[in-house]
Protein backbone atom coordinates (compact mmCIF):
# COMPACT_ATOMS: atom_id res chain seq x y z
CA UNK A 1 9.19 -138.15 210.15
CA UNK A 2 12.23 -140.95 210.65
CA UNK A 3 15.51 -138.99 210.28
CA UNK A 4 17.75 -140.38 207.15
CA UNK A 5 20.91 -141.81 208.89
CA UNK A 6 24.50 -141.54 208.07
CA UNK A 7 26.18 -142.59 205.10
CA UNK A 8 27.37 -145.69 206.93
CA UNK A 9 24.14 -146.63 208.00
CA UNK A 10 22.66 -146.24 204.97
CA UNK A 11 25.41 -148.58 203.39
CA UNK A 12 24.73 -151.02 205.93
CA UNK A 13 21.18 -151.22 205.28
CA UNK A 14 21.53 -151.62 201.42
CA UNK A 15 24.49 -154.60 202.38
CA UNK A 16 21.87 -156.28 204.49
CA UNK A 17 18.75 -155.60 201.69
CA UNK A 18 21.36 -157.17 199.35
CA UNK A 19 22.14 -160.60 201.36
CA UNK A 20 18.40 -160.93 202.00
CA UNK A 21 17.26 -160.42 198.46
CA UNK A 22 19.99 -163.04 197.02
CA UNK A 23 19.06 -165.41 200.03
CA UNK A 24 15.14 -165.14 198.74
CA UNK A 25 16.30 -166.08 195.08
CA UNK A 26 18.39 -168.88 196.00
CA UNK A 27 15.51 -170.62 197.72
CA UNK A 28 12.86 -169.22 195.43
CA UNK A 29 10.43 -171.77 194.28
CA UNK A 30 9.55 -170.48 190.62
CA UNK A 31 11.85 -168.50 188.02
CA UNK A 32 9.68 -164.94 187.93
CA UNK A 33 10.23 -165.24 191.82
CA UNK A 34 14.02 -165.59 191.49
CA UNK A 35 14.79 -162.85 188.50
CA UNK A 36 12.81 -160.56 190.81
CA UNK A 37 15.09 -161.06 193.89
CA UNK A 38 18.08 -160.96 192.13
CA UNK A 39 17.02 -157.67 190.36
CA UNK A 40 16.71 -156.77 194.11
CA UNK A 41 19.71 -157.72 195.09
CA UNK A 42 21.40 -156.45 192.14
CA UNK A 43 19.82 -152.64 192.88
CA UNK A 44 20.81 -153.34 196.45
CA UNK A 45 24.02 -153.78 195.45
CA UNK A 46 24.46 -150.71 193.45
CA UNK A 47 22.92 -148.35 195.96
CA UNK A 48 25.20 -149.73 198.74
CA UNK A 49 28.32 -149.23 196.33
CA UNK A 50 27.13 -145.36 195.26
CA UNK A 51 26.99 -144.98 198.88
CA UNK A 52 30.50 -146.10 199.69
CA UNK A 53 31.74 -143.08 196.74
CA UNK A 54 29.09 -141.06 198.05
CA UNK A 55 31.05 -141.51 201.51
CA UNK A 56 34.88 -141.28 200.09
CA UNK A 57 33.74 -137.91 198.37
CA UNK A 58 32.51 -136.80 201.57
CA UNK A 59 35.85 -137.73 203.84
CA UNK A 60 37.59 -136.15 200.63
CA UNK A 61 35.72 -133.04 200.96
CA UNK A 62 36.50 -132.39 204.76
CA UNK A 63 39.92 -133.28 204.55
CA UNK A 64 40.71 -130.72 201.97
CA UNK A 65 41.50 -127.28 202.67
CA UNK A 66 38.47 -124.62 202.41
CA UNK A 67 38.93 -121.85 199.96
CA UNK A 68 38.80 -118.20 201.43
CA UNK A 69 35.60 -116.71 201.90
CA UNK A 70 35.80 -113.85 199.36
CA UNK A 71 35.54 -111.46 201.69
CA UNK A 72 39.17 -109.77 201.42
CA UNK A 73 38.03 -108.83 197.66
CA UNK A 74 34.79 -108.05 198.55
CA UNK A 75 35.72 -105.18 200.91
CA UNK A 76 36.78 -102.80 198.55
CA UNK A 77 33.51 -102.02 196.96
């Protein structure tokens, strides 16, 4: 089983899913064929951007100091 990749990766794929998609409705040769890439693109486009939060959360997360462990309350039971 292919291993999911990094955050950035993942962004980079949905970027490049996006470009391709809009390309293939710009030079789409009926309407149905269009509104299909662009809903493509458009989904593309939303993945890639709830990646980049997804990402920010993440560098948020690990540059924020860790709460204690519990276990100085803990010991006294």
């Amino acid at each position: 089983m292919k291993e999911k990749g990094s955050t950035d990766e993942l962004q980079a794929d949905q970027l490049k899913r996006e470009y391709e998609e809009s390309e293939l409705a710009d030079h789409a040769t009926d309407e149905e064929s269009a509104r299909e890439h662009r809903r493509r693109a458009d989904k593309a486009g939303y993945l890639r951007r709830k990646l980049r939060e997804r990402a920010e959360s993440e560098r948020q997360t690990r540059s924020e100091p860790r709460p204690s462990d519990g276990s100085e309350s803990g010991s006294d039971r």
